[in-house]
C-alpha atoms as a PDB file:
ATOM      1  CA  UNK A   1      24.720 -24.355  54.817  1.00  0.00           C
ATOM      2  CA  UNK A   2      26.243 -26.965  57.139  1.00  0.00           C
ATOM      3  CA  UNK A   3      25.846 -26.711  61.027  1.00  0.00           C
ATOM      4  CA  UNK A   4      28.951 -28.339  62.310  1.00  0.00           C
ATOM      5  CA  UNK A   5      28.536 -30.128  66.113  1.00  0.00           C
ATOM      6  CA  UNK A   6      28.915 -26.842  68.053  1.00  0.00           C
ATOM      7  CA  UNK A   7      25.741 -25.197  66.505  1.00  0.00           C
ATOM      8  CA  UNK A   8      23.770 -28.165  67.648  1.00  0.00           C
ATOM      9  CA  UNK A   9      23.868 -27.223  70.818  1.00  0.00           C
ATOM     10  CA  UNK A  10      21.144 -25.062  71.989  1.00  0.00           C
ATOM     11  CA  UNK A  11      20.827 -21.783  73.856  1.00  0.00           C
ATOM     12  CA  UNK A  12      18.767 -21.932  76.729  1.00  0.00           C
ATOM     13  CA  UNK A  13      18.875 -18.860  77.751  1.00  0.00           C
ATOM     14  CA  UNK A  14      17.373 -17.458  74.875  1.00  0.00           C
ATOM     15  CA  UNK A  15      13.819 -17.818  73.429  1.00  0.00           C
ATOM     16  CA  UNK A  16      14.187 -21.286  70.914  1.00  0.00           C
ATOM     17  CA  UNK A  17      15.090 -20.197  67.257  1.00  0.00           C
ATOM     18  CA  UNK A  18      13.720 -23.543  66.015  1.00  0.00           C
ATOM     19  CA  UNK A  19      10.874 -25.752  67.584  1.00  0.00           C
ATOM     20  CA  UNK A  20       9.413 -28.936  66.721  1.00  0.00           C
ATOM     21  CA  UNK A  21       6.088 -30.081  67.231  1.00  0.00           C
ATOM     22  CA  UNK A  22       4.514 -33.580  67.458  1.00  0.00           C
ATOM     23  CA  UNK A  23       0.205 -33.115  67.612  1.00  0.00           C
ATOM     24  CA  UNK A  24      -0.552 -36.211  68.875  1.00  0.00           C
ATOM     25  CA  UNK A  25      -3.453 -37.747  70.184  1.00  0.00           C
ATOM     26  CA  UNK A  26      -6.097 -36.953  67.953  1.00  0.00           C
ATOM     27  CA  UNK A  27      -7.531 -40.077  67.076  1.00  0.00           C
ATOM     28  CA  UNK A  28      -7.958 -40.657  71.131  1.00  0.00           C
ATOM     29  CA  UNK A  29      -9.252 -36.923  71.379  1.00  0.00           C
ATOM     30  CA  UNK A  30     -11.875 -37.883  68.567  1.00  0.00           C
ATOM     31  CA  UNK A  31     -13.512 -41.150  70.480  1.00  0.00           C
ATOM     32  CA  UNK A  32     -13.400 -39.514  73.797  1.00  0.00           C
ATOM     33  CA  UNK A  33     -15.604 -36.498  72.653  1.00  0.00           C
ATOM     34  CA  UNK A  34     -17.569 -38.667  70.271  1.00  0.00           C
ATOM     35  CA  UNK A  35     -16.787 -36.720  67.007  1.00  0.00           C
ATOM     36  CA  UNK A  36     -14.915 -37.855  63.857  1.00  0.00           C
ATOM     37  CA  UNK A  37     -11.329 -38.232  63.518  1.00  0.00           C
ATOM     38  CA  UNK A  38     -11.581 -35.696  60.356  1.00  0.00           C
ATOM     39  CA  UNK A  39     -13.298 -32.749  63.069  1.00  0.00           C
ATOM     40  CA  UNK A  40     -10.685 -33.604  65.888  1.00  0.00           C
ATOM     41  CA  UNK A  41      -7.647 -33.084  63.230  1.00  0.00           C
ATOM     42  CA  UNK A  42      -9.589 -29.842  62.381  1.00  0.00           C
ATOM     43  CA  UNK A  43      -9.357 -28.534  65.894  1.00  0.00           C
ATOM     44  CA  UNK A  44      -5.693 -29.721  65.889  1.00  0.00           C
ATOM     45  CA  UNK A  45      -4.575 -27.649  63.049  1.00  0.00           C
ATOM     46  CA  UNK A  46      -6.851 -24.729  64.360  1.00  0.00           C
ATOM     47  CA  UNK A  47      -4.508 -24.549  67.371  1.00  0.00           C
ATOM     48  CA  UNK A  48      -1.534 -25.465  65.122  1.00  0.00           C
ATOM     49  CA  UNK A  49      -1.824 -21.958  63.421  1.00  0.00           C
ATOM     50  CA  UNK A  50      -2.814 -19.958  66.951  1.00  0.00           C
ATOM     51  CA  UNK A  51       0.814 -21.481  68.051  1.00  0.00           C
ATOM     52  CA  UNK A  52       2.721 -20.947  65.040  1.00  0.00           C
ATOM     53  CA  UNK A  53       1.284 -17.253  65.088  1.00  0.00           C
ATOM     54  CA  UNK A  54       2.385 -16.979  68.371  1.00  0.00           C
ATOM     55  CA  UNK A  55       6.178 -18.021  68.160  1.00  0.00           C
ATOM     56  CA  UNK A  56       7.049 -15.627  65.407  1.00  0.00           C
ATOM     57  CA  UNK A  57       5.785 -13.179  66.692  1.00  0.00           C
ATOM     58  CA  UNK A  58       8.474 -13.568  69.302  1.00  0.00           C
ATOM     59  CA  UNK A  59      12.409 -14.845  68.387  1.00  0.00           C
ATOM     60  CA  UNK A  60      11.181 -17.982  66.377  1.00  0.00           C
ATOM     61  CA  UNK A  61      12.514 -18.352  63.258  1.00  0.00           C
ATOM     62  CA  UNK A  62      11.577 -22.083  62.348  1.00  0.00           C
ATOM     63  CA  UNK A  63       8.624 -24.055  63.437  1.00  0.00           C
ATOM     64  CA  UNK A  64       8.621 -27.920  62.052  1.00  0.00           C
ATOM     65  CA  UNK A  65       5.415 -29.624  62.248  1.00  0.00           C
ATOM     66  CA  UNK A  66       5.046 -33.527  62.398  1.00  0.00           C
ATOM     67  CA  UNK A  67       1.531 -33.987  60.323  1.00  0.00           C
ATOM     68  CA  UNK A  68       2.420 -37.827  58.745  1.00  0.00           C
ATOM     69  CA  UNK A  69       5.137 -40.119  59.141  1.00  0.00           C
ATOM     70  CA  UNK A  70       5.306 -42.708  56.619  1.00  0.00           C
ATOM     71  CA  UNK A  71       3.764 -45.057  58.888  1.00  0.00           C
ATOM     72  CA  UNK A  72       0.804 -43.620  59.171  1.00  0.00           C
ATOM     73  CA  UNK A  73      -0.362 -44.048  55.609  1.00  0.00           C
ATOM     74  CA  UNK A  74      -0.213 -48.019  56.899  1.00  0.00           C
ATOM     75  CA  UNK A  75      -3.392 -46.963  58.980  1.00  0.00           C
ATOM     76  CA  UNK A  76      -6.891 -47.768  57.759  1.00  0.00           C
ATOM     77  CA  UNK A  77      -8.041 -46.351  54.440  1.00  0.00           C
ATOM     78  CA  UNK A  78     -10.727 -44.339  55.971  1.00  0.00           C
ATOM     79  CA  UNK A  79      -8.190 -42.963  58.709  1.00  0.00           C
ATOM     80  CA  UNK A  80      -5.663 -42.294  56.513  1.00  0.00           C
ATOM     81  CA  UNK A  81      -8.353 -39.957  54.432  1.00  0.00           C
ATOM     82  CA  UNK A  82      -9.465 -38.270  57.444  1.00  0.00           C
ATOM     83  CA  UNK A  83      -6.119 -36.965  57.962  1.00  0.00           C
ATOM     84  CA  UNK A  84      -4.930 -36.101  54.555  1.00  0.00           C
ATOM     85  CA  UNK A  85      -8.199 -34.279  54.115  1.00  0.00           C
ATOM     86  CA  UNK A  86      -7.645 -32.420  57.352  1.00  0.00           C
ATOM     87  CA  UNK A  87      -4.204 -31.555  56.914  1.00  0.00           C
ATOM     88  CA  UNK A  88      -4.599 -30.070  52.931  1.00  0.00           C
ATOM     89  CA  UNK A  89      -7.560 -28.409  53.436  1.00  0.00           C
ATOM     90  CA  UNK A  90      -5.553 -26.688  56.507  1.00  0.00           C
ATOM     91  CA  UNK A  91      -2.650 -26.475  54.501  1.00  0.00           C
ATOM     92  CA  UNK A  92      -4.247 -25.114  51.045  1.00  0.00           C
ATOM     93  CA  UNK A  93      -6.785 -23.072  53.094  1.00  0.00           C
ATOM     94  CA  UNK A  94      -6.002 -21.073  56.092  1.00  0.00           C
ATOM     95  CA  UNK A  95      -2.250 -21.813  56.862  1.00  0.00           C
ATOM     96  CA  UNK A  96      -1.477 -20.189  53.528  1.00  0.00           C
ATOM     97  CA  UNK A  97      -3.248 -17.278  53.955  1.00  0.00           C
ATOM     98  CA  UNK A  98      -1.429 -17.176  57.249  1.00  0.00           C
ATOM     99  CA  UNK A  99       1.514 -17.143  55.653  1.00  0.00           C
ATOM    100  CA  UNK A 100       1.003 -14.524  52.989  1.00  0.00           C
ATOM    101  CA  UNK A 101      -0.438 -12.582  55.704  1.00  0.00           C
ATOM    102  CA  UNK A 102       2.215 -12.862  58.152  1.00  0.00           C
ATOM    103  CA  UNK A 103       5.621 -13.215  55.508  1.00  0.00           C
ATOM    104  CA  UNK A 104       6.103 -16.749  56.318  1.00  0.00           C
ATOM    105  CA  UNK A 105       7.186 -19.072  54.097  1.00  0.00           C
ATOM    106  CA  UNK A 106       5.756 -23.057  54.247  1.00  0.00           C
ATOM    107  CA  UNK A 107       8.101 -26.193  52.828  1.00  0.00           C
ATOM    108  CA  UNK A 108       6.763 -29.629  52.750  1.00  0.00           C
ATOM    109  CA  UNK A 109       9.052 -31.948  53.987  1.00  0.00           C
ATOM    110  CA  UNK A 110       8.503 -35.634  52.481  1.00  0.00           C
ATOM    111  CA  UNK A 111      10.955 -38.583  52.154  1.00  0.00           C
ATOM    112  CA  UNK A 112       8.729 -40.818  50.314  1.00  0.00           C
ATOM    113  CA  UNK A 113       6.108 -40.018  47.211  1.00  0.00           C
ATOM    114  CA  UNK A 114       4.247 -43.149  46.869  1.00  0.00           C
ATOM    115  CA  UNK A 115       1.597 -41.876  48.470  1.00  0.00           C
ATOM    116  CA  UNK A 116       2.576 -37.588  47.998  1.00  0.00           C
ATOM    117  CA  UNK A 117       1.678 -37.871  44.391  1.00  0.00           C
ATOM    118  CA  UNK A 118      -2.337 -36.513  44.606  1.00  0.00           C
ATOM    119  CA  UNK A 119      -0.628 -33.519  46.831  1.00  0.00           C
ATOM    120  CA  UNK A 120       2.529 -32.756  44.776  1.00  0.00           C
ATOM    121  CA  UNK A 121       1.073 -30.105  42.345  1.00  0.00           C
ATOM    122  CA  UNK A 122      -0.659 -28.280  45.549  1.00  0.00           C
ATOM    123  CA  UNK A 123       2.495 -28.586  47.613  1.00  0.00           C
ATOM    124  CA  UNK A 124       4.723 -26.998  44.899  1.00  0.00           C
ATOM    125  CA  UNK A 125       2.339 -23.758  44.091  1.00  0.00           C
ATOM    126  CA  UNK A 126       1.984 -22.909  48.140  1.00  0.00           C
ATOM    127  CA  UNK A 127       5.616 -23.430  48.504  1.00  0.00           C
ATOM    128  CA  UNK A 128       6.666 -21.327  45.015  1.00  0.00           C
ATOM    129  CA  UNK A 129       3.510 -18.421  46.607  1.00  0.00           C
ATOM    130  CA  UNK A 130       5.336 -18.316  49.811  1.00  0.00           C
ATOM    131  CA  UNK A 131       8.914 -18.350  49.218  1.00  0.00           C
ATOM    132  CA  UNK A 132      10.070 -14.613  50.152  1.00  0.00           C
ATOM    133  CA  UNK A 133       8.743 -15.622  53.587  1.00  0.00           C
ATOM    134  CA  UNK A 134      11.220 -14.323  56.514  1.00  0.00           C
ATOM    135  CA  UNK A 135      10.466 -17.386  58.895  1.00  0.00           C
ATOM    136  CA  UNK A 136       9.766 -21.044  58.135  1.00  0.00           C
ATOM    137  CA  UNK A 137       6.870 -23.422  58.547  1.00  0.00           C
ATOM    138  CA  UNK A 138       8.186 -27.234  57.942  1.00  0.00           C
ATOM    139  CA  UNK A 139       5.089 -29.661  57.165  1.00  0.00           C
ATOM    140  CA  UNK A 140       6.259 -33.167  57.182  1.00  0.00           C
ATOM    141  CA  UNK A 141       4.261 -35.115  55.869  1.00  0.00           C
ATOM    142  CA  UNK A 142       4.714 -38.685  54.767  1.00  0.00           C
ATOM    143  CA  UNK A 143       8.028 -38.689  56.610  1.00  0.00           C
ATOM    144  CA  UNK A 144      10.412 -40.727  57.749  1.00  0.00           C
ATOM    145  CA  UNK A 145      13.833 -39.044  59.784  1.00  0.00           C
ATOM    146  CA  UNK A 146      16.056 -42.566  58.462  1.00  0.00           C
ATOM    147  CA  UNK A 147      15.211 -41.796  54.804  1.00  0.00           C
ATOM    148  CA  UNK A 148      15.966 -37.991  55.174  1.00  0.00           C
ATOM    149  CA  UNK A 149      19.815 -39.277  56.183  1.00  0.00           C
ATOM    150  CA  UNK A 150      20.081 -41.765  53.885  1.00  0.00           C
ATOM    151  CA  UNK A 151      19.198 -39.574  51.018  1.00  0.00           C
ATOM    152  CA  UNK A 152      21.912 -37.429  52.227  1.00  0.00           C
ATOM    153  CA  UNK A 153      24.019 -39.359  53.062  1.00  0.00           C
ATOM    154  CA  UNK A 154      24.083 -40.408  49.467  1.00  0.00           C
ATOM    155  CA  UNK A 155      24.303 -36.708  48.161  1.00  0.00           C
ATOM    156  CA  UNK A 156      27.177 -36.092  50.293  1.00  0.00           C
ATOM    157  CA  UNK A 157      29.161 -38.927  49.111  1.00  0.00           C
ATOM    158  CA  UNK A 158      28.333 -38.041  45.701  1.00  0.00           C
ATOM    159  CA  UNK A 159      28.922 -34.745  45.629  1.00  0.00           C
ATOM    160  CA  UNK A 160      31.318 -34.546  48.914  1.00  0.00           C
ATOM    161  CA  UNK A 161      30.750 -32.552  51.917  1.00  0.00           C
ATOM    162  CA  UNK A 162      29.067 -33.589  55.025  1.00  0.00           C
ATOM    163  CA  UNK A 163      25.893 -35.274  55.647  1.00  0.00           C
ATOM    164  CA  UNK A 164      23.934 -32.552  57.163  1.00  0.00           C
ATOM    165  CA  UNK A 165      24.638 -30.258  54.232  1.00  0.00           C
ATOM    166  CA  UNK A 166      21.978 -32.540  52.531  1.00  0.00           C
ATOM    167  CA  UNK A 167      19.477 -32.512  54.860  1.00  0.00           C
ATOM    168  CA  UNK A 168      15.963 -31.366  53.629  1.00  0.00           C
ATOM    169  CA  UNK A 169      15.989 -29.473  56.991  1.00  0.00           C
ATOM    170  CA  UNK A 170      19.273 -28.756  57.875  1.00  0.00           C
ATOM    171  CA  UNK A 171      18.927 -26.135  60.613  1.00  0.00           C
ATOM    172  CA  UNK A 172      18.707 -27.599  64.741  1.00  0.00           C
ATOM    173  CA  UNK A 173      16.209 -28.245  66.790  1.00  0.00           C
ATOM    174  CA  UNK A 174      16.107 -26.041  69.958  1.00  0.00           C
ATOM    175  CA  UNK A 175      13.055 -27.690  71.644  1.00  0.00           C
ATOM    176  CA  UNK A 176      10.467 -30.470  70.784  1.00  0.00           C
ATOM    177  CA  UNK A 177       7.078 -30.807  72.159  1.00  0.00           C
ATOM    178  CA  UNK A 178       5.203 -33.990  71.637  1.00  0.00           C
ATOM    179  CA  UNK A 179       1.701 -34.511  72.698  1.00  0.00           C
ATOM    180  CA  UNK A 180      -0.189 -37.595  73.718  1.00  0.00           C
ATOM    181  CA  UNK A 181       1.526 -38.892  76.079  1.00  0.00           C
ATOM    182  CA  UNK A 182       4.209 -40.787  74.195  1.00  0.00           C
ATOM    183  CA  UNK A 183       7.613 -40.772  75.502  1.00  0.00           C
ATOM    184  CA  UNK A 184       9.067 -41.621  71.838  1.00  0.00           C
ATOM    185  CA  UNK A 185      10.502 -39.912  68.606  1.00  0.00           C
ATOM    186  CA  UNK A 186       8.452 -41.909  66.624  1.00  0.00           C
ATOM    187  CA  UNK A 187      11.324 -41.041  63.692  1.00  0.00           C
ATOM    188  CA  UNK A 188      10.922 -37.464  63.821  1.00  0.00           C
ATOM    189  CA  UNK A 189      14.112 -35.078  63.123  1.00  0.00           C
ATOM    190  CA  UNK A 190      16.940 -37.859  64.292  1.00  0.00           C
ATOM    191  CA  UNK A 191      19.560 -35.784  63.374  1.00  0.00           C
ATOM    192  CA  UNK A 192      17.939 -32.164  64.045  1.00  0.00           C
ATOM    193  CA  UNK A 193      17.442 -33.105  67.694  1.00  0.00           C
ATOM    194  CA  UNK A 194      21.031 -34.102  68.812  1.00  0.00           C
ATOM    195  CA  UNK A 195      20.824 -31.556  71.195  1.00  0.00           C
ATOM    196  CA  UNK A 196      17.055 -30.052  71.620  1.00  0.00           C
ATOM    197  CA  UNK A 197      15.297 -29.692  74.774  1.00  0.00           C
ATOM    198  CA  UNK A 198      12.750 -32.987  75.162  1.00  0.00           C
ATOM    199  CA  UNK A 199       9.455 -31.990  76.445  1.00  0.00           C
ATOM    200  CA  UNK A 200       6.757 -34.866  76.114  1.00  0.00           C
ATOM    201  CA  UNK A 201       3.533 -33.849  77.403  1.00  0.00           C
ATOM    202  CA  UNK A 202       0.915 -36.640  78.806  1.00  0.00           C
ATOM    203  CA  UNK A 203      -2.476 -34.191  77.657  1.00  0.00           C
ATOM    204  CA  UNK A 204      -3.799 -34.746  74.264  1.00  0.00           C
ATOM    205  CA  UNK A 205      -2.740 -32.315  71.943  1.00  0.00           C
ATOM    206  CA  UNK A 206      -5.841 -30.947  71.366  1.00  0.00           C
ATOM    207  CA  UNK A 207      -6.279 -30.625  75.307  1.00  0.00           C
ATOM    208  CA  UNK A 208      -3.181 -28.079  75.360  1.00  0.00           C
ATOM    209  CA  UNK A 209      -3.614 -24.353  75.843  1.00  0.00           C
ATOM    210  CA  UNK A 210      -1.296 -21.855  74.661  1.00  0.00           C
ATOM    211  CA  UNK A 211      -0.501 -21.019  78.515  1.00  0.00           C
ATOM    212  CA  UNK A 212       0.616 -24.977  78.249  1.00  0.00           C
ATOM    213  CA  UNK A 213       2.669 -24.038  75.372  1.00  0.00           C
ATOM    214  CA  UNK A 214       4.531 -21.274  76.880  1.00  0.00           C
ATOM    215  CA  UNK A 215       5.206 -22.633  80.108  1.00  0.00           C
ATOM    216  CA  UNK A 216       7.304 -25.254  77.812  1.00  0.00           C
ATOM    217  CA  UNK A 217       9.260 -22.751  76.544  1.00  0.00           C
ATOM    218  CA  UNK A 218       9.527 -20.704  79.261  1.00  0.00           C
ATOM    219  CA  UNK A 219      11.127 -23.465  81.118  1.00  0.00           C
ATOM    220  CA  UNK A 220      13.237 -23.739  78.090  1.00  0.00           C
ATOM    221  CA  UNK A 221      14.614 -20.365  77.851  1.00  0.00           C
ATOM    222  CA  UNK A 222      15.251 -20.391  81.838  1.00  0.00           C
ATOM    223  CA  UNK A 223      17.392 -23.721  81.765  1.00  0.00           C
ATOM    224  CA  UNK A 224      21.124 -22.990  81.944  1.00  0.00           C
ATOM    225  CA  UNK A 225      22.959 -25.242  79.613  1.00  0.00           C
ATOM    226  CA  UNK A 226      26.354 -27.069  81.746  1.00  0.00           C
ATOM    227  CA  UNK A 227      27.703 -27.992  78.685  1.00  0.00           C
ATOM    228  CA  UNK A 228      29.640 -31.197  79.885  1.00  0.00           C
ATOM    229  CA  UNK A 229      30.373 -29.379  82.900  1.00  0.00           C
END
């Protein structure tokens, strides 16, 4: 499907069909309670799934997570384990049940498989079991938002068409909430956010409550949108 400009521009008024969410801050969250990075990222994804319960169960119909960019896997050996580990026993484990459980279906979003290879086979069977899903869960993971355009870019002037027809996540972002007190898109959804609703959050992600999280939105849904005016 392609979204020309006029469907990248949000509704405010209405609960956000499509959110993004950055969960940063764990490493910090780990050394500040003394715990591993591996138990902090497990607390992260344990209120990943309350929130992702929680949105379609209202008007959501897309939630895109930012687990990995690309850059991440330039971290230290050990830290880079601690969050692969986190995020695919998450992924494998209780976010697919989750899903089967409440008819959502999961895609992993990845622009690069150097370092996807050791996940591939798992990614493919949890997105092939979850596919008749109604609403979408986006894990990106080893990501990078320039590679995602370039890659379609290339498709689109290969097979014609516009860009955005190419994109592994094609649909617009409505609102993004980053954690961790970084002001910064870090790379995330270039495209996707043209027109979202920018809500960066100084608490820790793993400091956030849900009443945090739907404050956010509620401030969302009860902007009016001037469009130019």
């Amino acid at each position: 499907m392609y979204y020309n400009t006029d469907d990248y521009h949000p509704y405010l008024d209405k609960y956000p069909k499509h959110i993004a969410i950055v969960p940063d801050g764990g490493r910090r969250w780990a050394k500040e309670h003394g715990c591993t990075n591996y138990d902090a990222y497990l607390k992260s994804v344990e209120l990943i799934s309350q929130i992702v319960l929680r949105v379609f169960a209202r008007e959501a119909e897309i939630v895109t997570l930012f687990f990995a960019s690309t850059s991440n896997f330039k971290r230290s050996s050990q830290e880079v384990e601690d969050f692969c580990s986190a995020s695919w026993d998450f992924i494998k484990g209780k976010l697919l049940q989750l899903a089967l459980t409440n008819n959502f279906k999961i895609r992993i979003i990845r622009t690069d498989n150097q370092n996807f290879e050791r996940f591939r086979a798992d990614a493919l069977r949890i997105e092939k079991l979850t596919n008749g899903g109604k609403k979408t869960c986006n894990i990106c993971f080893n990501y990078n938002s320039l590679d995602e355009i370039q890659k379609a870019a290339e498709l689109a002037a290969q097979k014609g068409g516009h860009f955005l027809s190419f994109m592994q996540i094609p649909e617009p972002v409505d609102v993004l909430i980053r954690a961790g007190g970084a002001n910064v898109l870090s790379n995330f959804l270039l495209p996707q956010l043209a027109a979202a609703r920018l809500y960066f959050v100084d608490k820790l992600f793993n400091d956030l409550t849900l009443e945090d999280f739907d404050n956010y939105i509620n401030h969302y849904t009860n902007t009016v949108l001037k469009y130019g005016e």
